[in-house]
C-alpha atoms as a PDB file:
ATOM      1  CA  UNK A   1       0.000   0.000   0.000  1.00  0.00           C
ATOM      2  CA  UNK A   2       1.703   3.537  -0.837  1.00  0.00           C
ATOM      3  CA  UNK A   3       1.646   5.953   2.106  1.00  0.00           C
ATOM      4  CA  UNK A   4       0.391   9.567   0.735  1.00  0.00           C
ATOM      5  CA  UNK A   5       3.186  12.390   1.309  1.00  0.00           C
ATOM      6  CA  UNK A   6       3.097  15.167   3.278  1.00  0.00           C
ATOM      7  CA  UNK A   7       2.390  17.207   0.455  1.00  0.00           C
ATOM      8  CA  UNK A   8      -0.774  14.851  -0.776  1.00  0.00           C
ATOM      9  CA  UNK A   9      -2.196  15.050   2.728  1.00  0.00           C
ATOM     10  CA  UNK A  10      -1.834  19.069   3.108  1.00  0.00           C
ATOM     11  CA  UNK A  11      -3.807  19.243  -0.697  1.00  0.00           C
ATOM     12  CA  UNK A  12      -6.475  17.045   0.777  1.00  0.00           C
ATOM     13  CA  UNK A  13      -6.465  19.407   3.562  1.00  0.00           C
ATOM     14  CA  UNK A  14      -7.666  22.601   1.290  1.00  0.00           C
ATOM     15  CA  UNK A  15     -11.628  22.382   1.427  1.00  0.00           C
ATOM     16  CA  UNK A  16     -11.319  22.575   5.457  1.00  0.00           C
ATOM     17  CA  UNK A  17      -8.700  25.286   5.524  1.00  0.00           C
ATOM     18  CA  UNK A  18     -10.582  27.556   3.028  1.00  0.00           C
ATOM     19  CA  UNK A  19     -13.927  26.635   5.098  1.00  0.00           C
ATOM     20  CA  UNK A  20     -11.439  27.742   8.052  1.00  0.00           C
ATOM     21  CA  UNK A  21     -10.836  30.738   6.506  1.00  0.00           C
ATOM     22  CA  UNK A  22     -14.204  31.487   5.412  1.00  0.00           C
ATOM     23  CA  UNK A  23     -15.302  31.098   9.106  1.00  0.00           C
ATOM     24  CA  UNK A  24     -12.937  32.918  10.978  1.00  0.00           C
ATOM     25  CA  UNK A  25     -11.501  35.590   8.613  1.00  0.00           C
ATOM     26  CA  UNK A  26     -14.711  37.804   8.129  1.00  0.00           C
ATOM     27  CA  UNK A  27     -14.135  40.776  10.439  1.00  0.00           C
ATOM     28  CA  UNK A  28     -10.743  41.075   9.373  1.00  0.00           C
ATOM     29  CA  UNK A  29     -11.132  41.278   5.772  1.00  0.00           C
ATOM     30  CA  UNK A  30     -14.269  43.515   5.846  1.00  0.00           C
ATOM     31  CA  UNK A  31     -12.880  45.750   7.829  1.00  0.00           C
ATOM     32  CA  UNK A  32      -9.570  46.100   5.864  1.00  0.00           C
ATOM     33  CA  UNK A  33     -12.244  46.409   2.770  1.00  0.00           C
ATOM     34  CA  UNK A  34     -14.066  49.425   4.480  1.00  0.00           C
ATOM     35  CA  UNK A  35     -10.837  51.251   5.664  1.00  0.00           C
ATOM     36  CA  UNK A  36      -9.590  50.756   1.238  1.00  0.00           C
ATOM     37  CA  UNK A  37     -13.327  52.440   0.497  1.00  0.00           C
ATOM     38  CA  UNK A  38     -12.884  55.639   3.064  1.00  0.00           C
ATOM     39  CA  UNK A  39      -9.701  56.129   1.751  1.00  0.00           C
ATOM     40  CA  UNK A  40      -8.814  57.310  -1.694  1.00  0.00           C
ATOM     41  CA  UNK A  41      -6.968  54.488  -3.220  1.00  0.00           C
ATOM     42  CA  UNK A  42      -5.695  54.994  -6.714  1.00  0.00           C
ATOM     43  CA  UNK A  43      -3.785  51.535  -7.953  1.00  0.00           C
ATOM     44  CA  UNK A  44      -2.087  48.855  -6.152  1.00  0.00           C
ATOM     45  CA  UNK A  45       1.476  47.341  -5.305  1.00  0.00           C
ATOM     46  CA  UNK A  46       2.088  43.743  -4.826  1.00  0.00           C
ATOM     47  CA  UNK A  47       4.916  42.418  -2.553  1.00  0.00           C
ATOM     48  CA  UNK A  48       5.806  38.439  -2.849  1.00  0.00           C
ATOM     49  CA  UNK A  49       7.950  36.177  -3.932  1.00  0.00           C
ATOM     50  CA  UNK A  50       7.520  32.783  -5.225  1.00  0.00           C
ATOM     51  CA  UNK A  51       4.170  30.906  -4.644  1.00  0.00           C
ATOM     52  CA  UNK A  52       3.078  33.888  -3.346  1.00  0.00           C
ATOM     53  CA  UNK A  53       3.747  36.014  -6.164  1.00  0.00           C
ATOM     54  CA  UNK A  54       1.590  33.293  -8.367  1.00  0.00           C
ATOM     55  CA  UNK A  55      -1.171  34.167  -6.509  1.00  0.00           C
ATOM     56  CA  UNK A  56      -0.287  37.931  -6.753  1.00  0.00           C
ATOM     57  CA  UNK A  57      -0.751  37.447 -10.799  1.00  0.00           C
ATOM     58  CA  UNK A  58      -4.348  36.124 -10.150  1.00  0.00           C
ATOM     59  CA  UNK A  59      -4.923  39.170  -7.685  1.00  0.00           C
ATOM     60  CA  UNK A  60      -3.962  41.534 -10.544  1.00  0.00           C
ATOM     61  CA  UNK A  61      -6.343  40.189 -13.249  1.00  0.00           C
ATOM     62  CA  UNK A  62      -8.695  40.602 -10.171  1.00  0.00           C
ATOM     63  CA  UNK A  63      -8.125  44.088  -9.808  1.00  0.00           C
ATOM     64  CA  UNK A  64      -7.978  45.407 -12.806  1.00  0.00           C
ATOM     65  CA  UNK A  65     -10.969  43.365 -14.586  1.00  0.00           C
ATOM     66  CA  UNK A  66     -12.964  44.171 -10.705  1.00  0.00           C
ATOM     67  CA  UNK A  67     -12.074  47.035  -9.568  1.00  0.00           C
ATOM     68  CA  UNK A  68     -10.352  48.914 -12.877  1.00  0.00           C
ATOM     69  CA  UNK A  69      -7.316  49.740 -10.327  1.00  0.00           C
ATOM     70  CA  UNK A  70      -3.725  48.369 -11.721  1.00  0.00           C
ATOM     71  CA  UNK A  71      -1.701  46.270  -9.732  1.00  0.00           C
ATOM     72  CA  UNK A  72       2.362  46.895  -9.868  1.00  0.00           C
ATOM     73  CA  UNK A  73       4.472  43.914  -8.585  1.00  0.00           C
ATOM     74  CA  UNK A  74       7.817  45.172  -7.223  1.00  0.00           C
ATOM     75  CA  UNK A  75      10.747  43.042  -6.741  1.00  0.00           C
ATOM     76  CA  UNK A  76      11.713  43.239  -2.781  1.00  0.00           C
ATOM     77  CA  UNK A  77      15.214  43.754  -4.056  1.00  0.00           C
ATOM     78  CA  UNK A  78      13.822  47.093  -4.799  1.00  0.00           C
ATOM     79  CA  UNK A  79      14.428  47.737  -0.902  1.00  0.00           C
ATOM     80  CA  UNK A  80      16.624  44.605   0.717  1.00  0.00           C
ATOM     81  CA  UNK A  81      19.243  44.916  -1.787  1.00  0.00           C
ATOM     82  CA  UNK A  82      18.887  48.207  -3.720  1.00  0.00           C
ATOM     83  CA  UNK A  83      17.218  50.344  -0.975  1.00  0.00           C
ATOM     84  CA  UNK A  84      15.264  52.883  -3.182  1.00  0.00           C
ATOM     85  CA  UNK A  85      12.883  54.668  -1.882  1.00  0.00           C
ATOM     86  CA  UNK A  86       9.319  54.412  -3.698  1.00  0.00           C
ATOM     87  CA  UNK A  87       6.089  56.696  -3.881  1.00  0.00           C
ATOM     88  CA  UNK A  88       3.350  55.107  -2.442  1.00  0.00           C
ATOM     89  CA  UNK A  89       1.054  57.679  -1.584  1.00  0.00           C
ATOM     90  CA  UNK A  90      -2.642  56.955  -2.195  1.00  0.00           C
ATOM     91  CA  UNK A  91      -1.713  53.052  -3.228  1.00  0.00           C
ATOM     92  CA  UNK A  92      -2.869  49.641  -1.066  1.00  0.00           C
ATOM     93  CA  UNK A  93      -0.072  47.367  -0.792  1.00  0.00           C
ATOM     94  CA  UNK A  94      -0.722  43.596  -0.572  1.00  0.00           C
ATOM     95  CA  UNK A  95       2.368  41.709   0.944  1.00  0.00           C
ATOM     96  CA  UNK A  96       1.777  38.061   0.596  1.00  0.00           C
ATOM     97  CA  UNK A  97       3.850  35.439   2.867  1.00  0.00           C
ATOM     98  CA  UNK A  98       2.756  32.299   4.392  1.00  0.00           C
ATOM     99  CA  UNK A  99       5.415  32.329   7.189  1.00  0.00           C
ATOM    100  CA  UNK A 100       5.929  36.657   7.146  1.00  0.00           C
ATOM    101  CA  UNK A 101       9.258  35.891   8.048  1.00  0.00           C
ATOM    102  CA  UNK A 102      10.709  36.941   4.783  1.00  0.00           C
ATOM    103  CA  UNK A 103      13.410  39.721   5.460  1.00  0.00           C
ATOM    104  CA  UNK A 104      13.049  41.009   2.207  1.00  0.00           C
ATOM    105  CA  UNK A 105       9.334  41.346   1.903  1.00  0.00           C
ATOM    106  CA  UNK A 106       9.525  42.547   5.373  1.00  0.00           C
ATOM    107  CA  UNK A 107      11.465  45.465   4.385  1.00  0.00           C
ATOM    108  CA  UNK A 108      10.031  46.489   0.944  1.00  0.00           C
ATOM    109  CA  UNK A 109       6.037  46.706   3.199  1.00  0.00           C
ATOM    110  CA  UNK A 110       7.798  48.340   5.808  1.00  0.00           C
ATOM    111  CA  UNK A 111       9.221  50.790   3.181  1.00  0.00           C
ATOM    112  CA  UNK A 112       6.344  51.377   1.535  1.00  0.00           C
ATOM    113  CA  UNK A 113       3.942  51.820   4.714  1.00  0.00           C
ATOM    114  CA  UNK A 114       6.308  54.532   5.764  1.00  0.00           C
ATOM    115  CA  UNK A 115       5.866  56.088   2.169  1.00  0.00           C
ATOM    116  CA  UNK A 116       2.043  56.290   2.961  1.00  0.00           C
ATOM    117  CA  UNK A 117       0.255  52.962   1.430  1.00  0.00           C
ATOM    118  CA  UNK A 118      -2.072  51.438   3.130  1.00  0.00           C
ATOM    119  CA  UNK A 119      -1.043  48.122   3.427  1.00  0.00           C
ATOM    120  CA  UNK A 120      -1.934  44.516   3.954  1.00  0.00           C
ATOM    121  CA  UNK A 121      -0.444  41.458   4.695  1.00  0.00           C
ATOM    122  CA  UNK A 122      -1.652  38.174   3.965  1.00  0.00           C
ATOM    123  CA  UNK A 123      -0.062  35.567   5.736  1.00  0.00           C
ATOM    124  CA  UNK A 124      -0.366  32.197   8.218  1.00  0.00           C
ATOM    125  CA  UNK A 125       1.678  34.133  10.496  1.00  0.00           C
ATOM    126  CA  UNK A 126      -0.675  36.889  12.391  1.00  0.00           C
ATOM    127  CA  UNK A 127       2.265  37.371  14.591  1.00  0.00           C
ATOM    128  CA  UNK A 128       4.684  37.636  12.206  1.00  0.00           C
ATOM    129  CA  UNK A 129       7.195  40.709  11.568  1.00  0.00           C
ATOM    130  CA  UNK A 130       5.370  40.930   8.352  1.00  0.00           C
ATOM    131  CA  UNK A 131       2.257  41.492  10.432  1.00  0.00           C
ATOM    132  CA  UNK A 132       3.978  44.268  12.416  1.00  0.00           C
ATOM    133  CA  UNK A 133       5.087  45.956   9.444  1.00  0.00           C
ATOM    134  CA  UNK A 134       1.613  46.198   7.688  1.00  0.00           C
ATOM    135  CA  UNK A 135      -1.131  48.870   8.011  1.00  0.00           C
ATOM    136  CA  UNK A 136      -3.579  45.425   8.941  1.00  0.00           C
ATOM    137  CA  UNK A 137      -3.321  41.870   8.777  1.00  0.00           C
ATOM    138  CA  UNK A 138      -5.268  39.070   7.279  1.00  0.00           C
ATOM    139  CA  UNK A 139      -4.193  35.802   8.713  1.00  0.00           C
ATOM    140  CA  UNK A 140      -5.839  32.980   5.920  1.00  0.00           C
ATOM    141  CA  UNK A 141      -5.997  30.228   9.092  1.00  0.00           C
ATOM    142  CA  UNK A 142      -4.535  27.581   6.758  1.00  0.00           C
ATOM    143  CA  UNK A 143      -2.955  25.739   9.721  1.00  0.00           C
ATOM    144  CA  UNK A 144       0.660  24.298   9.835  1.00  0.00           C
ATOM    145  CA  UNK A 145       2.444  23.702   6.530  1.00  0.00           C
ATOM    146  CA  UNK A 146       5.268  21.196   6.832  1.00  0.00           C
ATOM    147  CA  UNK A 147       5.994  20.067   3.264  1.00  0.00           C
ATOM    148  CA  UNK A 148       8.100  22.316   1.275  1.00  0.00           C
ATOM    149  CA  UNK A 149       6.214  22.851  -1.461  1.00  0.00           C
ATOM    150  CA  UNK A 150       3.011  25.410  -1.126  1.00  0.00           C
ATOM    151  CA  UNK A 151      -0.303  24.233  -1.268  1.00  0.00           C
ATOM    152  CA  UNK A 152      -3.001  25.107   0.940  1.00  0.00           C
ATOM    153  CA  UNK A 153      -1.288  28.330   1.982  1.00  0.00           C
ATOM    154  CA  UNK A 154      -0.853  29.202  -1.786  1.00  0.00           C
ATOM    155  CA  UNK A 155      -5.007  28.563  -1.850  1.00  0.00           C
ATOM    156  CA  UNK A 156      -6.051  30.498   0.902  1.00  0.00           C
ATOM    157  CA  UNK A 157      -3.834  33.693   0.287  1.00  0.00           C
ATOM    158  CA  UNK A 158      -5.481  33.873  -3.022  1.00  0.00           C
ATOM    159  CA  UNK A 159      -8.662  33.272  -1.931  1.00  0.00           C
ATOM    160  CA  UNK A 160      -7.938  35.973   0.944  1.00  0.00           C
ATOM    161  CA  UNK A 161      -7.019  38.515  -1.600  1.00  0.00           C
ATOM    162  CA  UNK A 162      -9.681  37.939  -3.876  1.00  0.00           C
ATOM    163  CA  UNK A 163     -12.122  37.973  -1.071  1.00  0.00           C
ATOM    164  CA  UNK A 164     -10.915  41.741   0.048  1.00  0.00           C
ATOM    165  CA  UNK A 165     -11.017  42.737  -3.256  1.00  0.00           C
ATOM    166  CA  UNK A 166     -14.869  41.141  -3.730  1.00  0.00           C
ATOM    167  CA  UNK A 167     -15.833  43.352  -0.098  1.00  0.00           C
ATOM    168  CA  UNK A 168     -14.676  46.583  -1.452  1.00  0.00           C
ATOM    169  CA  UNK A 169     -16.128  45.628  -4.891  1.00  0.00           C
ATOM    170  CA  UNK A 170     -19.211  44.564  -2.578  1.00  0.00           C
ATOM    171  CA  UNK A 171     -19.449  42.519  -5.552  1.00  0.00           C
ATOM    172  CA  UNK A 172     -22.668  40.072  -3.502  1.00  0.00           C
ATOM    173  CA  UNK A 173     -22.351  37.413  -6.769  1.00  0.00           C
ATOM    174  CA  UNK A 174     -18.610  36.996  -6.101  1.00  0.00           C
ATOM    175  CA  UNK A 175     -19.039  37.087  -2.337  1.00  0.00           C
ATOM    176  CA  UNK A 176     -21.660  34.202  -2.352  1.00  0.00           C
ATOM    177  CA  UNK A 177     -19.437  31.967  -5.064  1.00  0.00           C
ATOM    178  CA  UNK A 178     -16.522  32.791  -2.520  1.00  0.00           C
ATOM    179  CA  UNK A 179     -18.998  30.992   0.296  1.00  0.00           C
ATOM    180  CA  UNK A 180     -19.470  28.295  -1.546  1.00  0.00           C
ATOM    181  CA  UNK A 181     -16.283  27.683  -2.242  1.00  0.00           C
ATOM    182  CA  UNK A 182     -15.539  24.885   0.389  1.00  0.00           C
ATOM    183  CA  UNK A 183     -18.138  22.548  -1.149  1.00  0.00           C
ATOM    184  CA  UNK A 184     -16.906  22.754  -4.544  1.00  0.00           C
ATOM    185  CA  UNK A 185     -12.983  22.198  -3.635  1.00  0.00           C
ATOM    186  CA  UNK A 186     -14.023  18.828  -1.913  1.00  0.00           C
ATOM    187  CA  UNK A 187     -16.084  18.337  -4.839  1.00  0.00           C
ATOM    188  CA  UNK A 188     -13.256  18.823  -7.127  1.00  0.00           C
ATOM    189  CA  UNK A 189     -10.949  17.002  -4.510  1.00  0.00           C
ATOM    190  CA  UNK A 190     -12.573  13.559  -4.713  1.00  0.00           C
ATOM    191  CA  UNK A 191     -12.842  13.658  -8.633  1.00  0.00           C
ATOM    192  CA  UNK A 192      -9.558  14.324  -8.880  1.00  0.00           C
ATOM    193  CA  UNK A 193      -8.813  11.193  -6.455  1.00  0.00           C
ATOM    194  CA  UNK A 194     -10.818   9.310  -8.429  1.00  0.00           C
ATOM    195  CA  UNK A 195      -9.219   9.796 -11.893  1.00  0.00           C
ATOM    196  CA  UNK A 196      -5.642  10.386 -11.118  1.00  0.00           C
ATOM    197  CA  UNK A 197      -4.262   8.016 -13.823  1.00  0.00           C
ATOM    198  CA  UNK A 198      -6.057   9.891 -16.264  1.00  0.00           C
ATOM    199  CA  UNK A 199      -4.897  13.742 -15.237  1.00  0.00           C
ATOM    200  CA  UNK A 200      -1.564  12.015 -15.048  1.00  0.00           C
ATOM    201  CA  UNK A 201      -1.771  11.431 -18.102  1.00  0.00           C
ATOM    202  CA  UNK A 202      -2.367  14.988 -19.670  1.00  0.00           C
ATOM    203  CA  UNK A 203       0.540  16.773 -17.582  1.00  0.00           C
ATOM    204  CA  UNK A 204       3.028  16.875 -19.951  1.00  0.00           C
ATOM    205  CA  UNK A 205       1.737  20.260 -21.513  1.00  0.00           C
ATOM    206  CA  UNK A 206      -0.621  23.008 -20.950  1.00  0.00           C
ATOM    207  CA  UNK A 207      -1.110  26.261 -22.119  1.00  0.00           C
ATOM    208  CA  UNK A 208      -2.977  29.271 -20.800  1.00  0.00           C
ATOM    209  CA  UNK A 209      -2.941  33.512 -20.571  1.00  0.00           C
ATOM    210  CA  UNK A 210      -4.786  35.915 -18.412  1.00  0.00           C
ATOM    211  CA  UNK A 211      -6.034  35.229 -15.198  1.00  0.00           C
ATOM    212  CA  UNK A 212      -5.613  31.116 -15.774  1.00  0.00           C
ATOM    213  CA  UNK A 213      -1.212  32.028 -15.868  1.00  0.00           C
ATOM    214  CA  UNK A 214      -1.094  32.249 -12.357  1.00  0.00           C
ATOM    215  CA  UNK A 215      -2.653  28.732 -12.079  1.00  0.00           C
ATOM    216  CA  UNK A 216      -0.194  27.534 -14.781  1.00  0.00           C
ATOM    217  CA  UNK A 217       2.643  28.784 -13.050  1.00  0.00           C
ATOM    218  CA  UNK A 218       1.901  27.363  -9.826  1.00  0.00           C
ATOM    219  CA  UNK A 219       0.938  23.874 -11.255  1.00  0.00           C
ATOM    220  CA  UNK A 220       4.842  24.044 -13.103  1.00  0.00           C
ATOM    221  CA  UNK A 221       6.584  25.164  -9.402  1.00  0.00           C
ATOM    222  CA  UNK A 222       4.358  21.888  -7.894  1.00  0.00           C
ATOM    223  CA  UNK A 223       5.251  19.544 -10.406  1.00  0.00           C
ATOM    224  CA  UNK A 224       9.026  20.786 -10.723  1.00  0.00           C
ATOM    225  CA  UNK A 225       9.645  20.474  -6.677  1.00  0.00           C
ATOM    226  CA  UNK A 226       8.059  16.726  -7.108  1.00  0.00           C
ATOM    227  CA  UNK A 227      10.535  16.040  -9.871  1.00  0.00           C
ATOM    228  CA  UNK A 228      13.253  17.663  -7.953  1.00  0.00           C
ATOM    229  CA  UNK A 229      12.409  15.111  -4.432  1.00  0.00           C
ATOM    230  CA  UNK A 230      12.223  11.930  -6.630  1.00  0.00           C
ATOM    231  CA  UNK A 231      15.556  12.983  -8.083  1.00  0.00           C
ATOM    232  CA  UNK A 232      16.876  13.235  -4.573  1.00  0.00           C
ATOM    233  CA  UNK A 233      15.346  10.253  -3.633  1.00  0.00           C
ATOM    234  CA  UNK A 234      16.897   8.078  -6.481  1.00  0.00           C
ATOM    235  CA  UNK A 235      20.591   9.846  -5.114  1.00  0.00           C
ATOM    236  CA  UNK A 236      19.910   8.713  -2.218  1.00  0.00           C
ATOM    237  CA  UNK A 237      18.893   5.059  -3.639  1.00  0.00           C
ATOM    238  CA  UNK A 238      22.075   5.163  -5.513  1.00  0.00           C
ATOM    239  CA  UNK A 239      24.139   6.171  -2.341  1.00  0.00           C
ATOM    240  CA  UNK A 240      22.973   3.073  -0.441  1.00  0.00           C
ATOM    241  CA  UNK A 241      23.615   0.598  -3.279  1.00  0.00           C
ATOM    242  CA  UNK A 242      27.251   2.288  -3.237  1.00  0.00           C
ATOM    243  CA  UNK A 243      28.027   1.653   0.551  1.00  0.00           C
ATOM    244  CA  UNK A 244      26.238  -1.944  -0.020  1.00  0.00           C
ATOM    245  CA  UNK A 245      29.188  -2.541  -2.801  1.00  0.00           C
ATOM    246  CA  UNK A 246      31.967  -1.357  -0.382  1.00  0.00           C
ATOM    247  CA  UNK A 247      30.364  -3.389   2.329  1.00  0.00           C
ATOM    248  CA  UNK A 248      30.157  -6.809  -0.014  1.00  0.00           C
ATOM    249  CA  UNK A 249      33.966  -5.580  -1.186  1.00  0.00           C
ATOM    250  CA  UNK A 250      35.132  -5.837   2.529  1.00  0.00           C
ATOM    251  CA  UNK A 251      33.380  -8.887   3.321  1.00  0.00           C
ATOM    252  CA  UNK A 252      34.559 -10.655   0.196  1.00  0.00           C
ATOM    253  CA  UNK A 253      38.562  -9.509   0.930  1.00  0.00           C
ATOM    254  CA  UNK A 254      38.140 -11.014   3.994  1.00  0.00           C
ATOM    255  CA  UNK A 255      36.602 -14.270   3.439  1.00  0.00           C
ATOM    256  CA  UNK A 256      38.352 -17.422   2.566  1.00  0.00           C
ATOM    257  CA  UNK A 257      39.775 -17.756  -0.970  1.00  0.00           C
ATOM    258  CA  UNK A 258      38.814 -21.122  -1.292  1.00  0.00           C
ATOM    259  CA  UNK A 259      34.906 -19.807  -0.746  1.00  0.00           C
ATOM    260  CA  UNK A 260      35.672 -16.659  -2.901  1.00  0.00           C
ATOM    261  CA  UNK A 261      36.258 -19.095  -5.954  1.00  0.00           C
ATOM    262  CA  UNK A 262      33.526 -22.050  -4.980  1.00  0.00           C
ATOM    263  CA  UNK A 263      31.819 -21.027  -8.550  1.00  0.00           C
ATOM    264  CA  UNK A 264      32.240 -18.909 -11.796  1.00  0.00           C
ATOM    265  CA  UNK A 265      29.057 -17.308 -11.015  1.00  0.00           C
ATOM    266  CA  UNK A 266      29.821 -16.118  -7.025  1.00  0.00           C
ATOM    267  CA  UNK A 267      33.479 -15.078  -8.443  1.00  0.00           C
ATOM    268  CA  UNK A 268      31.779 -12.994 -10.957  1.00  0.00           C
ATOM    269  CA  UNK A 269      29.757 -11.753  -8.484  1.00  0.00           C
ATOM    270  CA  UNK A 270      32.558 -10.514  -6.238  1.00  0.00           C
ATOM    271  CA  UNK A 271      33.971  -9.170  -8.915  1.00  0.00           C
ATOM    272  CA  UNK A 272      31.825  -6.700  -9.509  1.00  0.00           C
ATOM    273  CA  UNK A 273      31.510  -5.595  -5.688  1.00  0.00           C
ATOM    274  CA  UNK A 274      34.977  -4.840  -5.818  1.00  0.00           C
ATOM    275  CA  UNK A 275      34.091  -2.878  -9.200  1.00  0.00           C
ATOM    276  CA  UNK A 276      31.981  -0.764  -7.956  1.00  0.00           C
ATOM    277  CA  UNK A 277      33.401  -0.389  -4.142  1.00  0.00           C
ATOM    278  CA  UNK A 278      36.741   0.580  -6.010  1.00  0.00           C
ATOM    279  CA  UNK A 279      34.553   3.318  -8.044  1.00  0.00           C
ATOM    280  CA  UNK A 280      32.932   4.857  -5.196  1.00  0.00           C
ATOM    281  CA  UNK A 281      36.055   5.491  -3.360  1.00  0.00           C
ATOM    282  CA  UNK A 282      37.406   7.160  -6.580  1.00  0.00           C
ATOM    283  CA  UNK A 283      34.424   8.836  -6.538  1.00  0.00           C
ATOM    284  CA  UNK A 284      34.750  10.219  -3.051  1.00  0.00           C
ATOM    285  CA  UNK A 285      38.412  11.338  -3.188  1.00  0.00           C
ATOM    286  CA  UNK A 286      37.458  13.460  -6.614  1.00  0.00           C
ATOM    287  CA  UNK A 287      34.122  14.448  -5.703  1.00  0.00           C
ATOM    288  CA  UNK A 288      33.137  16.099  -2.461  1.00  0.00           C
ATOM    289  CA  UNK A 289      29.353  15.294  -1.751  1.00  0.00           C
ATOM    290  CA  UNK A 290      27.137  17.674  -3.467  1.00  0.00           C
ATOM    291  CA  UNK A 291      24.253  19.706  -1.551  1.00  0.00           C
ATOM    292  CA  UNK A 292      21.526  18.346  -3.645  1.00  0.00           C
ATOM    293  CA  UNK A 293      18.299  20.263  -1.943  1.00  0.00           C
ATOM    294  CA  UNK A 294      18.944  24.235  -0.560  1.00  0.00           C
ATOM    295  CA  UNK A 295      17.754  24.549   2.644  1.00  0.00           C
ATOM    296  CA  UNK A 296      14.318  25.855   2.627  1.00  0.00           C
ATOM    297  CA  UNK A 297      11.645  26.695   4.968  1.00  0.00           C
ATOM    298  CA  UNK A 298       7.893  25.452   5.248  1.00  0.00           C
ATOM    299  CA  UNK A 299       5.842  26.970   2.039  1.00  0.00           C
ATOM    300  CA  UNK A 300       8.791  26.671  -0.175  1.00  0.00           C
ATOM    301  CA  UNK A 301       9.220  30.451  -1.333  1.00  0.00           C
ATOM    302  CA  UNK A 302      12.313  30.426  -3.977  1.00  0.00           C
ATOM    303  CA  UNK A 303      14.675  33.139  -3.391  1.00  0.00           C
ATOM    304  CA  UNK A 304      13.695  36.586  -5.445  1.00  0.00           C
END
């Protein structure tokens, strides 16, 4: 029987995290929708990196085809690296981490609350320094994430967003297909369950534009950081056949020569042990061991 991964059980996990964040997220995104309405917002910024910044791309469509207000995505090397000042007067900033740990994002909301945006972050984190930066916070309650890939964090940040963006909208047909959401991501949970082969099947190319890229982009960054583990994996497979070989070389230089050569076949055999024993301590003289995975944290946000 095959054991689901710890990123298979946090995508099962999405219907109750959105219903989560359906249920205990109101007051804070209305009221960050009424404080955007009494102001005198003019276009947006958008501060991620990542899986984050996929959702971002949706958020912009959003805006734009919603709300007719542009959305800007600046790199956060704008301020970590580069530290240039920007205008932001009149603007609504939406910084989007799952942890809100990320210096760099940190910085460039920090920067551009100074500079007079009203700004939120959207994050798992309410008590993170990406939290403390912002004008408000929306936490999107999606509950630990251990695997290092993004999942249900990358689903409720953009349903968060497009949620805010619905209340000061007070688009009521968008609101009530954002309620009903839950139901129709376990819908669309178990149907993909049930014909995995099949979608298996048709992942070797897709094609999209508009407010589907985002979806696109994410579904490459999933399916990349899959590839990426069962490369590791086999590495690692490879690594332990290696130390077997040494192992059976060691055991086979110390045993008997009279057992070493009982048949053509066993001699063979021992043979090439010592083959590939001898190999992999070439190997290790020539080759330090490479770092195969950087280290990354929970939510897997790639470096801008």
């Amino acid at each position: 029987m095959t054991h689901p991964t710890q990123m298979r059980r946090e995508i099962e996990e999405i219907p109750q995290a959105v219903e989560r964040l359906l249920s205990e997220g109101a007051g804070a995104v209305t009221g960050a929708a009424k404080a955007v309405r009494d102001g005198d917002i003019r276009y947006l910024i958008s501060v991620a990196r990542g899986s984050s910044d996929h959702a971002c791309t949706y958020l912009k469509y959003a805006s734009e085809l919603m709300l007719g207000l542009p959305i800007a995505s600046v790199g956060p090397s704008v301020a970590s690296i580069y530290g240039a000042p920007l205008k932001a007067q009149d603007a609504l900033c939406i910084a989007v981490s799952q942890s809100g740990a990320s210096p760099d994002i940190v910085q460039l909301t920090q920067q551009l609350t100074d500079a007079g945006a009203y700004s939120v972050a959207i994050t798992n984190n309410a008590q993170s320094a990406l939290a403390g930066a912002a004008s408000t916070t929306l936490p999107i309650h999606a509950g630990p994430e251990l695997s290092v890939a993004a999942t249900k964090t990358y689903v409720t940040s953009l349903v968060t967003g497009l949620w805010l963006l619905a209340e000061i909208k007070q688009d009521a047909a968008l609101l009530a297909a954002i309620k009903a959401l839950p139901a129709q991501l376990e819908a669309a949970r178990a149907e993909t369950v049930a014909q995995r082969g099949e979608l298996q099947a048709q992942l070797d190319v897709a094609t999209t534009h508009g407010a589907e890229l985002q979806a696109q982009l994410e579904a490459a960054a999933q399916l990349a950081t899959e590839e990426q583990a069962a490369r590791v994996a086999a590495e690692e497979g490879a690594a332990r056949a290696r130390a077997e070989a040494q192992a059976a070389e060691e055991a086979a230089d110390e045993a008997p020569s009279t057992v070493e050569a009982a048949t053509t076949g066993e001699e063979d055999e021992v043979c090439v042990h010592r083959v590939r024993a001898k190999l992999f301590r070439l190997e290790v003289r020539l080759e330090p061991r490479r770092r195969v995975l950087p280290a990354a944290a929970p939510g897997g946000e790639a470096p801008a």
